[in-house]
PDB file of N, CA and C in Angstrom:
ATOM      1  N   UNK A   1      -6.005  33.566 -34.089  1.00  0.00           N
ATOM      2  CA  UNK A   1      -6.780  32.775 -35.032  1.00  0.00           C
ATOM      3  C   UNK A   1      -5.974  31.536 -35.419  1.00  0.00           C
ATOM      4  N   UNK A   2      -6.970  30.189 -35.268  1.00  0.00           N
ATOM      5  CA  UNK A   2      -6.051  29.009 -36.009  1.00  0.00           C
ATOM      6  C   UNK A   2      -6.131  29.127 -37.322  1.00  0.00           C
ATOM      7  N   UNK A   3      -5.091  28.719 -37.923  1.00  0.00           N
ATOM      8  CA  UNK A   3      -4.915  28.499 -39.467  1.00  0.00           C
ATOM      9  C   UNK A   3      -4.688  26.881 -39.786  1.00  0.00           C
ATOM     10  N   UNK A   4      -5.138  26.191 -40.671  1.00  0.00           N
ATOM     11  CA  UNK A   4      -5.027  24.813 -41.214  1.00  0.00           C
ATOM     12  C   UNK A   4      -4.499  24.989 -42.268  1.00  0.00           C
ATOM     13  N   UNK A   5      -2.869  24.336 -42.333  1.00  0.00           N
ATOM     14  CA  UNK A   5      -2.081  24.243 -43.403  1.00  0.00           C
ATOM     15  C   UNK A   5      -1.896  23.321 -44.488  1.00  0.00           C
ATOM     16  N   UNK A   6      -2.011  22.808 -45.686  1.00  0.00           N
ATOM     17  CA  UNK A   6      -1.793  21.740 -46.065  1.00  0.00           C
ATOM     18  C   UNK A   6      -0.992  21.953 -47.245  1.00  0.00           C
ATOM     19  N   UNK A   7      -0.305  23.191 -47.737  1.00  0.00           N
ATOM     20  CA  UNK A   7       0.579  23.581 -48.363  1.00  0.00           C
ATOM     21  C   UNK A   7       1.193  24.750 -47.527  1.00  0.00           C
ATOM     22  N   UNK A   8       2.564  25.383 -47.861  1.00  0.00           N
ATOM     23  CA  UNK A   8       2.988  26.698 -47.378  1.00  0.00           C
ATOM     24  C   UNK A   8       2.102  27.864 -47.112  1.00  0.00           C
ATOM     25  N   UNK A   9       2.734  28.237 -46.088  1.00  0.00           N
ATOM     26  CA  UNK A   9       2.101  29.381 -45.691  1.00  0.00           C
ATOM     27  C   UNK A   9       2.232  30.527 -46.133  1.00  0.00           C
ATOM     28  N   UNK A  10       1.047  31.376 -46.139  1.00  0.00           N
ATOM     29  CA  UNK A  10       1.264  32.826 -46.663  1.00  0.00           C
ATOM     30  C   UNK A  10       1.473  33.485 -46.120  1.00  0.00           C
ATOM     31  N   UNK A  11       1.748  35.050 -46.249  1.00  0.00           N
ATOM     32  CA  UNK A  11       2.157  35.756 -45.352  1.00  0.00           C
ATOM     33  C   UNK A  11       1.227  35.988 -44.105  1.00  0.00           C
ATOM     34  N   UNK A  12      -0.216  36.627 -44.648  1.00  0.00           N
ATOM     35  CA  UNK A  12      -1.247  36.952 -44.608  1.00  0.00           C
ATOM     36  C   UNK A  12      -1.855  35.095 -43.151  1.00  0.00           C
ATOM     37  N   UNK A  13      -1.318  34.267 -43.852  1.00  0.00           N
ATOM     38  CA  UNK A  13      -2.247  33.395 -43.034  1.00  0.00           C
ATOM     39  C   UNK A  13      -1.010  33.506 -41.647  1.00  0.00           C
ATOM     40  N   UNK A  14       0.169  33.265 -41.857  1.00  0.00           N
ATOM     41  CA  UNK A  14       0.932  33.803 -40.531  1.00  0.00           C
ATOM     42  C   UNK A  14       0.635  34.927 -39.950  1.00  0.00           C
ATOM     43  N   UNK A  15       0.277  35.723 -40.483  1.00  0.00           N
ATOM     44  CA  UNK A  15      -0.153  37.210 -39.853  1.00  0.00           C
ATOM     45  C   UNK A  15      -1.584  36.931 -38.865  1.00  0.00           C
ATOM     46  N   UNK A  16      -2.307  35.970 -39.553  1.00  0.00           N
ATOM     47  CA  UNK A  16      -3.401  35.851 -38.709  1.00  0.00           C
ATOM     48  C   UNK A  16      -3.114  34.466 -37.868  1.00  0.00           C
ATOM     49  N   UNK A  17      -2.246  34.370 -37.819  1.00  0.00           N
ATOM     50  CA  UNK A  17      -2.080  32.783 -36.494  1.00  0.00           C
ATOM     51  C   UNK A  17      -1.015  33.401 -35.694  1.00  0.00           C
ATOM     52  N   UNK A  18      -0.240  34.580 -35.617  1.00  0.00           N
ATOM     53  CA  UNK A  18       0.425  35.543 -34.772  1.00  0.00           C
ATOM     54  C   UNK A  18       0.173  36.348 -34.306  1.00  0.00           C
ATOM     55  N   UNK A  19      -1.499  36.645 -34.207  1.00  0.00           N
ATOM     56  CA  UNK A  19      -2.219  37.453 -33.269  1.00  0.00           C
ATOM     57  C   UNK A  19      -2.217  37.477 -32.317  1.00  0.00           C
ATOM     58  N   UNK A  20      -2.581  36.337 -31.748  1.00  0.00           N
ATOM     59  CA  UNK A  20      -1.668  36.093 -30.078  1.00  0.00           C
ATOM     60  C   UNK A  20      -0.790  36.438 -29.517  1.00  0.00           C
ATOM     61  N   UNK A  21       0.521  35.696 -30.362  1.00  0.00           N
ATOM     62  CA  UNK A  21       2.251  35.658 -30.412  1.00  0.00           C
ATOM     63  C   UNK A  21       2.508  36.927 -30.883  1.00  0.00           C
ATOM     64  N   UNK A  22       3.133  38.157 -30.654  1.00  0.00           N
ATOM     65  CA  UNK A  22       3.622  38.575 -32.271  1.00  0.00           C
ATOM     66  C   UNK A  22       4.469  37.830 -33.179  1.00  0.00           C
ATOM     67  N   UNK A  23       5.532  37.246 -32.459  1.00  0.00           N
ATOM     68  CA  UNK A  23       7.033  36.646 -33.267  1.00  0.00           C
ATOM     69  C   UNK A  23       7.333  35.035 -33.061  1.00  0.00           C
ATOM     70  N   UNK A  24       5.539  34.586 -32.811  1.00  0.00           N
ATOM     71  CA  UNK A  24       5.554  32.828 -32.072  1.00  0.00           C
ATOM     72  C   UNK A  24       4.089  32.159 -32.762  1.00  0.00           C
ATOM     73  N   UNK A  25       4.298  31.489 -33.199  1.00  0.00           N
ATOM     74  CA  UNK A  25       2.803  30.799 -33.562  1.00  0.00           C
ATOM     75  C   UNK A  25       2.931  29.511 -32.885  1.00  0.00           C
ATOM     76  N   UNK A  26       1.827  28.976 -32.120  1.00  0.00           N
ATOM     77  CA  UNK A  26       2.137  27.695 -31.780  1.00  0.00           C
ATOM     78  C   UNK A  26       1.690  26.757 -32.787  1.00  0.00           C
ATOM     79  N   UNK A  27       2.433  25.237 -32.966  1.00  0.00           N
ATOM     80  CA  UNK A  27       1.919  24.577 -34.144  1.00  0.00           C
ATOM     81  C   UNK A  27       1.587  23.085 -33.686  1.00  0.00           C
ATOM     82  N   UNK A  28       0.791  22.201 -34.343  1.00  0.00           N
ATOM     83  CA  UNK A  28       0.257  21.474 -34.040  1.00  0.00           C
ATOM     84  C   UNK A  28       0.176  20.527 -35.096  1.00  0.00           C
ATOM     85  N   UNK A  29       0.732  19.526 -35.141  1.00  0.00           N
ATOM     86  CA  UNK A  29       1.446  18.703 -36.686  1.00  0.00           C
ATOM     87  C   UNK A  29       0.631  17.683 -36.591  1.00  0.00           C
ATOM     88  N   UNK A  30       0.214  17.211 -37.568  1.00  0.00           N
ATOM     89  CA  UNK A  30      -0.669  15.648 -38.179  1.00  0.00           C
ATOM     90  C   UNK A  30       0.357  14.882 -38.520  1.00  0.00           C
ATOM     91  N   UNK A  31       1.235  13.953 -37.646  1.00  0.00           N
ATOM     92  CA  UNK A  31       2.347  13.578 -38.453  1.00  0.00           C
ATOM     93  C   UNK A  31       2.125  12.523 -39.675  1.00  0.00           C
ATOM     94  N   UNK A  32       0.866  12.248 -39.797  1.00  0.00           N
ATOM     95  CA  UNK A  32       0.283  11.169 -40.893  1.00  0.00           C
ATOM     96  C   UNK A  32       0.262  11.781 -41.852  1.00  0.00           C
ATOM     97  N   UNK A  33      -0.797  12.775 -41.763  1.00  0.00           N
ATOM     98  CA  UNK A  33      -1.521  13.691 -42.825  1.00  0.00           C
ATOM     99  C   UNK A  33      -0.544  14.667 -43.419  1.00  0.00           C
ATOM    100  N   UNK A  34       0.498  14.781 -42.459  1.00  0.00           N
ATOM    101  CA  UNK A  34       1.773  16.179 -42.913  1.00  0.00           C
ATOM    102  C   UNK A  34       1.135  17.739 -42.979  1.00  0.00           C
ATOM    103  N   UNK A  35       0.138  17.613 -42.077  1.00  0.00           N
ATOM    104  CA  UNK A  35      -0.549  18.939 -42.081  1.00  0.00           C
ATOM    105  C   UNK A  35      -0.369  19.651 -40.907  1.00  0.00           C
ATOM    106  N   UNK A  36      -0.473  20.959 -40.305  1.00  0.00           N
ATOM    107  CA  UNK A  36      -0.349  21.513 -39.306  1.00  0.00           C
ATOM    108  C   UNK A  36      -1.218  22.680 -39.515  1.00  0.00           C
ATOM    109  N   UNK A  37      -1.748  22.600 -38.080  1.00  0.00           N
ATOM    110  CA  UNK A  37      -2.511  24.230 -37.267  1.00  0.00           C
ATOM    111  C   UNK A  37      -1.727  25.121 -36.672  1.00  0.00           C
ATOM    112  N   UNK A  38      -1.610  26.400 -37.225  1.00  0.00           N
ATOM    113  CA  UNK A  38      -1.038  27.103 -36.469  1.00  0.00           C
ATOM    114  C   UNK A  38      -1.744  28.348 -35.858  1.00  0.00           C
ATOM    115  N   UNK A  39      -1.151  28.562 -35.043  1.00  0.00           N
ATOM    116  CA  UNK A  39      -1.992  30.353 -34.191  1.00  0.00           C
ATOM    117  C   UNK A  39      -2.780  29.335 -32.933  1.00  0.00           C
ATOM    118  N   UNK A  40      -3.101  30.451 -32.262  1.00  0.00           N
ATOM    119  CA  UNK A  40      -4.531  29.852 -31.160  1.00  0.00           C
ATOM    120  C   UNK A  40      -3.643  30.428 -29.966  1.00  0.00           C
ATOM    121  N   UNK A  41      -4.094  30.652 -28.733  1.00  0.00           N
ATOM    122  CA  UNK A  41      -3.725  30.575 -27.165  1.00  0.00           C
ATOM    123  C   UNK A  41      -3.311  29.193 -26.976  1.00  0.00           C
ATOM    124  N   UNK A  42      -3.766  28.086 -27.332  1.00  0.00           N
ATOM    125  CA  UNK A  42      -3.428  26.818 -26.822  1.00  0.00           C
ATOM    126  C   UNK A  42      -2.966  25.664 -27.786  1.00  0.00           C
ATOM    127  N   UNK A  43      -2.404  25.015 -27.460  1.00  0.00           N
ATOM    128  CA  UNK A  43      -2.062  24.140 -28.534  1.00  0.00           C
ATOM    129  C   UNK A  43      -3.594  23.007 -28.735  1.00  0.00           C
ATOM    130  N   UNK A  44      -4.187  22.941 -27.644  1.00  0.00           N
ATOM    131  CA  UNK A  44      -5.087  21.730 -27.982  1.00  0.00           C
ATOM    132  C   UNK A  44      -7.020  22.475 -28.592  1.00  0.00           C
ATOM    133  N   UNK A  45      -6.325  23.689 -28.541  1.00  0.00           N
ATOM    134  CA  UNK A  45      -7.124  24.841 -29.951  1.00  0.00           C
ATOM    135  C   UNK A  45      -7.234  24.470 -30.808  1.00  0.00           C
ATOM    136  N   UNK A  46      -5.724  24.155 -31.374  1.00  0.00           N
ATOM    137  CA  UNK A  46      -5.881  23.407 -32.444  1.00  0.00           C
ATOM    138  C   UNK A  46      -5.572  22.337 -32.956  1.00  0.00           C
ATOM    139  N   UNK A  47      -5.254  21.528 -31.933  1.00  0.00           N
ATOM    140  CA  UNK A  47      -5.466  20.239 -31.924  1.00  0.00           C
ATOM    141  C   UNK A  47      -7.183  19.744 -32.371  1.00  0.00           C
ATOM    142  N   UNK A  48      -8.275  20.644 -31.345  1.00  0.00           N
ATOM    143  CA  UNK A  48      -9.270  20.174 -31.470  1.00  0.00           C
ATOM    144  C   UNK A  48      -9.852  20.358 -32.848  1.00  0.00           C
ATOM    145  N   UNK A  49      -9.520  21.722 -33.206  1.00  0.00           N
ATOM    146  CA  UNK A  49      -9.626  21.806 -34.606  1.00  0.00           C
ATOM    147  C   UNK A  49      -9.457  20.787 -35.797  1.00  0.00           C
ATOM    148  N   UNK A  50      -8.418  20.356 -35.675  1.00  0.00           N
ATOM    149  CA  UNK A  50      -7.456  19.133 -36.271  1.00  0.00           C
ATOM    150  C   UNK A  50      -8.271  18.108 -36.583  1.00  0.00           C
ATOM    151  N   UNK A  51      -9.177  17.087 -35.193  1.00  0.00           N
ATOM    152  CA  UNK A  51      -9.561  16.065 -35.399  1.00  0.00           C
ATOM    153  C   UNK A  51     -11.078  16.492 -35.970  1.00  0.00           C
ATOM    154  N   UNK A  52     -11.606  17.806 -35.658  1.00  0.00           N
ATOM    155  CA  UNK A  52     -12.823  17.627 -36.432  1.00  0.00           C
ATOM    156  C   UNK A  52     -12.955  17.903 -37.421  1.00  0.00           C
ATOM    157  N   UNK A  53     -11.393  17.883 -38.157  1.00  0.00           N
ATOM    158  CA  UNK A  53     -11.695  17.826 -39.539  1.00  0.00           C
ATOM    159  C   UNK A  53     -10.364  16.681 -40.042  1.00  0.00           C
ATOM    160  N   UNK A  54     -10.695  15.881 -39.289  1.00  0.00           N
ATOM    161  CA  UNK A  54     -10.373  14.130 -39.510  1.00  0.00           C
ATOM    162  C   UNK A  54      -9.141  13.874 -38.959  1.00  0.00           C
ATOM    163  N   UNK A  55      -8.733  14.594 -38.543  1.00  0.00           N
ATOM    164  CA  UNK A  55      -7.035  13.773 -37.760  1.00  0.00           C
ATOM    165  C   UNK A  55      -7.460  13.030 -36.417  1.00  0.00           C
ATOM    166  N   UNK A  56      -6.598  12.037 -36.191  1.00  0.00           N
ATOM    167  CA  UNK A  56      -6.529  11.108 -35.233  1.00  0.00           C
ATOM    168  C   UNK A  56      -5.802  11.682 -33.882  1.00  0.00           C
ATOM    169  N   UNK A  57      -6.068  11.744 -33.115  1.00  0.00           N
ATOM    170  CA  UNK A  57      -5.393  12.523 -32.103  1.00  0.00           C
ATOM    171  C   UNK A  57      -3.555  11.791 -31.648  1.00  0.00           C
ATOM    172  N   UNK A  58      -3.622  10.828 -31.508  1.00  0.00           N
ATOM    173  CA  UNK A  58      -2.708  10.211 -31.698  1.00  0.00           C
ATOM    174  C   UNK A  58      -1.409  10.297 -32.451  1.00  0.00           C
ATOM    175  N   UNK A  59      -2.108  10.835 -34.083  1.00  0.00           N
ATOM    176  CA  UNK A  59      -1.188  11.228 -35.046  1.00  0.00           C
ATOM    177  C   UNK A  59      -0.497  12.494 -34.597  1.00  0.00           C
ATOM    178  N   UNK A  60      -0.986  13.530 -33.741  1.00  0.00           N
ATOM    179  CA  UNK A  60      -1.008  14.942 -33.585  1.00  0.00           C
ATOM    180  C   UNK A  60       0.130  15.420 -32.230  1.00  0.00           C
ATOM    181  N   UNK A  61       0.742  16.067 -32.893  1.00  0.00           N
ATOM    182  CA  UNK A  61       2.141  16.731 -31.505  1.00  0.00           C
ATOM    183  C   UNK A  61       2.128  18.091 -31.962  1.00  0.00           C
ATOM    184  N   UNK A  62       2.686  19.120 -30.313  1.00  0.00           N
ATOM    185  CA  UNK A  62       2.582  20.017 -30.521  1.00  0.00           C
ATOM    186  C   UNK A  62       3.802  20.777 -30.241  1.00  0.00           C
ATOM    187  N   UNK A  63       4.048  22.299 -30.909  1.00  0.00           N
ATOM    188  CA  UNK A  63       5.532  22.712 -30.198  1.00  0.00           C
ATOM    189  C   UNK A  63       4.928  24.194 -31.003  1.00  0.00           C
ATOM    190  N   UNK A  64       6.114  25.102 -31.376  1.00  0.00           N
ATOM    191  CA  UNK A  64       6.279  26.113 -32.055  1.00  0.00           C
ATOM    192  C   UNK A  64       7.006  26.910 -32.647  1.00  0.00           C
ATOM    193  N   UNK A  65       6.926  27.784 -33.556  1.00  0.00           N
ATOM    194  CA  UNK A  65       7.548  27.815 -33.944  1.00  0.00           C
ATOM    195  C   UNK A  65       7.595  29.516 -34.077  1.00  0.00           C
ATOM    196  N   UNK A  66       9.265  30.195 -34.101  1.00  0.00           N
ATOM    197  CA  UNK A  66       9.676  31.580 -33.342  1.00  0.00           C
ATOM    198  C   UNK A  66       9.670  32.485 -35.006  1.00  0.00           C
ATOM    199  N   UNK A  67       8.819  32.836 -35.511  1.00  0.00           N
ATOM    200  CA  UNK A  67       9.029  33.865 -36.548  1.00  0.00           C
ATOM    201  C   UNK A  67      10.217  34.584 -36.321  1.00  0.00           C
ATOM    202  N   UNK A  68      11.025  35.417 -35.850  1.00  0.00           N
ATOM    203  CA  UNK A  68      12.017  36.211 -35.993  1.00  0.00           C
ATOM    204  C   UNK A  68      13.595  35.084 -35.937  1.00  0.00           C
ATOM    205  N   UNK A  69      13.180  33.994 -35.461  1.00  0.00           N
ATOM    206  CA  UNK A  69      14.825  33.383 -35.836  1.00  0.00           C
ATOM    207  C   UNK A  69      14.315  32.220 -36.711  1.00  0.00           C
ATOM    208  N   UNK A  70      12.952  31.224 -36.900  1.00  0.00           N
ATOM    209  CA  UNK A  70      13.152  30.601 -37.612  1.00  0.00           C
ATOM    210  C   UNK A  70      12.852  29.447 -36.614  1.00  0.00           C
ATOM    211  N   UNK A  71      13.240  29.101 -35.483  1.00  0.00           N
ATOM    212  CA  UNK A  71      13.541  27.739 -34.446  1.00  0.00           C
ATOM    213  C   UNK A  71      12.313  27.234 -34.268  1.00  0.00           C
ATOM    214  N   UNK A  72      12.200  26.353 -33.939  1.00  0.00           N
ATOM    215  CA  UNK A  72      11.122  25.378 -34.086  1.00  0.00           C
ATOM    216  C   UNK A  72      11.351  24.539 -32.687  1.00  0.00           C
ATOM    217  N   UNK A  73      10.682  24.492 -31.974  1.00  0.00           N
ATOM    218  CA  UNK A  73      10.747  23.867 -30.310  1.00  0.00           C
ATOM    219  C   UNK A  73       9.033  22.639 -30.734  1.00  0.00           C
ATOM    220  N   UNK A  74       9.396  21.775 -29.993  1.00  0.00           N
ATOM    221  CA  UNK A  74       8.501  20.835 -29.618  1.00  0.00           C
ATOM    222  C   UNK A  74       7.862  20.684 -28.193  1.00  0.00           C
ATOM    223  N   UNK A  75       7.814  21.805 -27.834  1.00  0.00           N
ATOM    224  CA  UNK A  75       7.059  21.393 -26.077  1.00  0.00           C
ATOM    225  C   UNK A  75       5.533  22.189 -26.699  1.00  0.00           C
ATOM    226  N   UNK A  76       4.939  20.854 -25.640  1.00  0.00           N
ATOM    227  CA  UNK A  76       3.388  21.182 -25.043  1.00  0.00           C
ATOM    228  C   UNK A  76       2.985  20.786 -24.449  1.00  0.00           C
ATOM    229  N   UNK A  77       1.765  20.889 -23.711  1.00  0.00           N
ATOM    230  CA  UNK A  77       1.019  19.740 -23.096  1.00  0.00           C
ATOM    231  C   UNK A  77       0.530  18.742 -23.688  1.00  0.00           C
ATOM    232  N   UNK A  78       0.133  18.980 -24.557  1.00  0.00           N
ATOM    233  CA  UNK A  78      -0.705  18.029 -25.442  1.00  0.00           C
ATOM    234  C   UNK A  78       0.349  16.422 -25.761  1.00  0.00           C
ATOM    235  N   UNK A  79       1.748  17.032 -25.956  1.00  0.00           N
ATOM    236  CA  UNK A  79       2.619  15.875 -25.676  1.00  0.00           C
ATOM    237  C   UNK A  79       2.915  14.991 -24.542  1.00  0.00           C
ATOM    238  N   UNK A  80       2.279  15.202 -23.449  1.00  0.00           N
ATOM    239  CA  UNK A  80       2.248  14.362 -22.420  1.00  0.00           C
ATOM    240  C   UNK A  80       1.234  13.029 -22.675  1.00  0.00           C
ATOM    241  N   UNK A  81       2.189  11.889 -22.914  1.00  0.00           N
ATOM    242  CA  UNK A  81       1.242  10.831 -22.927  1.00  0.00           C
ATOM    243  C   UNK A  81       1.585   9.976 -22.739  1.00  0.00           C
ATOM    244  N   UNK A  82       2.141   9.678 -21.319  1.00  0.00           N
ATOM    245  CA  UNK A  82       2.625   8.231 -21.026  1.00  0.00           C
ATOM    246  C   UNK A  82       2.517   7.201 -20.790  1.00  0.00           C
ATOM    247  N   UNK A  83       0.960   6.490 -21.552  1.00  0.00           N
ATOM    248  CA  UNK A  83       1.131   5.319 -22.304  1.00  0.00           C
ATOM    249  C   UNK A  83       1.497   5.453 -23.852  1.00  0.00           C
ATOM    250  N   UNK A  84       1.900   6.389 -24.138  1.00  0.00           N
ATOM    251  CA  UNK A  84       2.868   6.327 -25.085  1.00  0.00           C
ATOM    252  C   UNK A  84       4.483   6.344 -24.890  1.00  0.00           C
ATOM    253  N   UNK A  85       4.958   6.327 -23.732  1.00  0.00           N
ATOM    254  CA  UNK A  85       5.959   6.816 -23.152  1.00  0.00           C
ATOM    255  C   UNK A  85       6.626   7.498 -23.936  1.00  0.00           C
ATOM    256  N   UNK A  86       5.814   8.863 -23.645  1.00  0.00           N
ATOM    257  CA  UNK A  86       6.097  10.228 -23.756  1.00  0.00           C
ATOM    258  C   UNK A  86       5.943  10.705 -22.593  1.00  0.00           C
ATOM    259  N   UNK A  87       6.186  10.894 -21.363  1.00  0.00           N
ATOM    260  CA  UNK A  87       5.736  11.293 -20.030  1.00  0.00           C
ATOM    261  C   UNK A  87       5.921  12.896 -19.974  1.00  0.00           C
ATOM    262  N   UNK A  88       6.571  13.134 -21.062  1.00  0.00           N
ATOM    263  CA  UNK A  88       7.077  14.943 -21.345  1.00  0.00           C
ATOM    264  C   UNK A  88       6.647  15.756 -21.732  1.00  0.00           C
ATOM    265  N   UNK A  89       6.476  17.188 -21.814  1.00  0.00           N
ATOM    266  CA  UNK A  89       6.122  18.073 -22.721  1.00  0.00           C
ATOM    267  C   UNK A  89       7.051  18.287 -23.736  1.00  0.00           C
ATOM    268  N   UNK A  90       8.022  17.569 -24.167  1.00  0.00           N
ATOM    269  CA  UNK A  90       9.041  17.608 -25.116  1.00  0.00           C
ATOM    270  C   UNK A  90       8.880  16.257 -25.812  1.00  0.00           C
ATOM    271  N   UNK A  91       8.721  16.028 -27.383  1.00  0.00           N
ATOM    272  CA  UNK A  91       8.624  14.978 -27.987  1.00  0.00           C
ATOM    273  C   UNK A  91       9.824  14.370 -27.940  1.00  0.00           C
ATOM    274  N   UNK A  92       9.625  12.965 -27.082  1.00  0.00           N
ATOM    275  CA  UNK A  92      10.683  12.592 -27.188  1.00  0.00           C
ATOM    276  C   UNK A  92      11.517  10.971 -28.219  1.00  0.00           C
ATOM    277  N   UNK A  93      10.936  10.647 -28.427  1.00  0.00           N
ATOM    278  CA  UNK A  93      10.996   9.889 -30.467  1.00  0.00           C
ATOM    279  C   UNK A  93      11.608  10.574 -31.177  1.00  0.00           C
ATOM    280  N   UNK A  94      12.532  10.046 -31.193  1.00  0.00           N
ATOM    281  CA  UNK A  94      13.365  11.090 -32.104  1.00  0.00           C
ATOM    282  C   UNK A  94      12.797  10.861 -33.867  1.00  0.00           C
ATOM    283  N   UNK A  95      11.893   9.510 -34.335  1.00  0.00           N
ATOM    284  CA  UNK A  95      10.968   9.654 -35.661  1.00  0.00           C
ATOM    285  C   UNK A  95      10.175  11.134 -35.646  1.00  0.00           C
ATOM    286  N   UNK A  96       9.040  11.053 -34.509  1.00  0.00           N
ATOM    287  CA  UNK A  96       8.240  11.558 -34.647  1.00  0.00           C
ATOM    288  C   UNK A  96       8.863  13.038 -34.815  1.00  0.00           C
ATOM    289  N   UNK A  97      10.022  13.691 -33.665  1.00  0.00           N
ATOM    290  CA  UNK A  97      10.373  14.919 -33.753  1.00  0.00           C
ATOM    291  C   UNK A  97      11.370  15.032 -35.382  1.00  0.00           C
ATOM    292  N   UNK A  98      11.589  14.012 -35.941  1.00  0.00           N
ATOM    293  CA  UNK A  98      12.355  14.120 -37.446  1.00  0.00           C
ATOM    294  C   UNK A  98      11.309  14.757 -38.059  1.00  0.00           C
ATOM    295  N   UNK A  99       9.746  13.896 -38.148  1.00  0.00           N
ATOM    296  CA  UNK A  99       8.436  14.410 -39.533  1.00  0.00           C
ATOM    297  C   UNK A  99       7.640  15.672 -39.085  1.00  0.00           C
ATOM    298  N   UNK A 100       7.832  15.666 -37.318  1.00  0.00           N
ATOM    299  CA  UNK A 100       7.495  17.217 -36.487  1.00  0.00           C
ATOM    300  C   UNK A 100       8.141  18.501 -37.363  1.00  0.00           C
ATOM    301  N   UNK A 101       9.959  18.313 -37.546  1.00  0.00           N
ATOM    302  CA  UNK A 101      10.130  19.277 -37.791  1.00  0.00           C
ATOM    303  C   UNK A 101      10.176  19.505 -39.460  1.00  0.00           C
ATOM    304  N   UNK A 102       9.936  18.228 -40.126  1.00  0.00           N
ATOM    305  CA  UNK A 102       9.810  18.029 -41.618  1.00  0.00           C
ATOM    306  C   UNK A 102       8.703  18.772 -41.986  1.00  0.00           C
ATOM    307  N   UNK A 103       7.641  18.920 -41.583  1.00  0.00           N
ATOM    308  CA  UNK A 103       6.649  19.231 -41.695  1.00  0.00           C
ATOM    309  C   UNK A 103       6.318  20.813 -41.547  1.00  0.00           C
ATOM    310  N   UNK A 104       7.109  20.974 -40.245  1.00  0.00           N
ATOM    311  CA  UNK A 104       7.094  22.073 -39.912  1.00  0.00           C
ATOM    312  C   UNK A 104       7.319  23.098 -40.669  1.00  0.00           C
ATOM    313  N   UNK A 105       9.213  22.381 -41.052  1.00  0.00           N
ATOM    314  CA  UNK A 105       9.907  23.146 -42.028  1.00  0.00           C
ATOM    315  C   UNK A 105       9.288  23.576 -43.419  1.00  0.00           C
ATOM    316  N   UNK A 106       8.329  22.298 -44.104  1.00  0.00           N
ATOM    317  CA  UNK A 106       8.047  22.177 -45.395  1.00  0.00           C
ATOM    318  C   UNK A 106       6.899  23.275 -45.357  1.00  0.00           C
ATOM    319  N   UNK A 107       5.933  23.716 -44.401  1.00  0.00           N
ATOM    320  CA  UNK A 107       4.916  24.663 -44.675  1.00  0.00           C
ATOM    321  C   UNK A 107       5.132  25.951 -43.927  1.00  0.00           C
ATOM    322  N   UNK A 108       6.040  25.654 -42.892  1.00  0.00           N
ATOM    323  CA  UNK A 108       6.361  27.670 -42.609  1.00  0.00           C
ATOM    324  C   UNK A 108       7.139  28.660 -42.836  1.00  0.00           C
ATOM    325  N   UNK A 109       8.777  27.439 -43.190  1.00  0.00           N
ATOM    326  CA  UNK A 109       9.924  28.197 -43.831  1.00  0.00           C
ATOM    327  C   UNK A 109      10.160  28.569 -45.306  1.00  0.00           C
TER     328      UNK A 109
END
């Protein structure tokens, strides 16, 4: 199940975006909005989620993040975009991966 974050997470809403994962939620950051989707099979799950409830796709990167240690990785597909020269599944801006993991940090840890 995706979850839409816009404050910390509860236990209960991690429990249901680790249905998939047991010990992995994938996440999907608004780096504008400072909001993130987490849970789904795919990252662009909830990506799609994301923009139909107003995010810009553009604003949006994906990675995840490991419940049992805490680590936070930035690969997806959804990060491949090289007319952004991003040609990677790894964000490679080191801004964007700063408010990726700001964000990250501020609503799952």
């Amino acid at each position: 199940m995706i979850v839409i974050l816009e404050r910390k997470a509860t236990k209960e809403e991690i429990e249901k975006a680790s249905e998939e994962f047991s010990s992995y939620v994938k996440v999907v950051a608004d780096i504008k909005k400072e909001i993130i989707a987490i849970g789904g099979k795919f990252h662009a799950d909830a990506e799609k989620i994301l923009i139909e409830n107003g995010s810009v796709q553009k604003n949006l990167w994906g990675g995840g993040f490991d419940l049992s240690s805490g680590k936070i990785d930035m690969q997806a597909i959804i990060n491949i975009r090289p007319g952004e020269e991003n040609d990677s599944m790894e964000i490679l801006d080191p801004d964007i991966r700063k408010v990726f993991t700001k964000v990250t940090e501020n609503l799952l840890k």
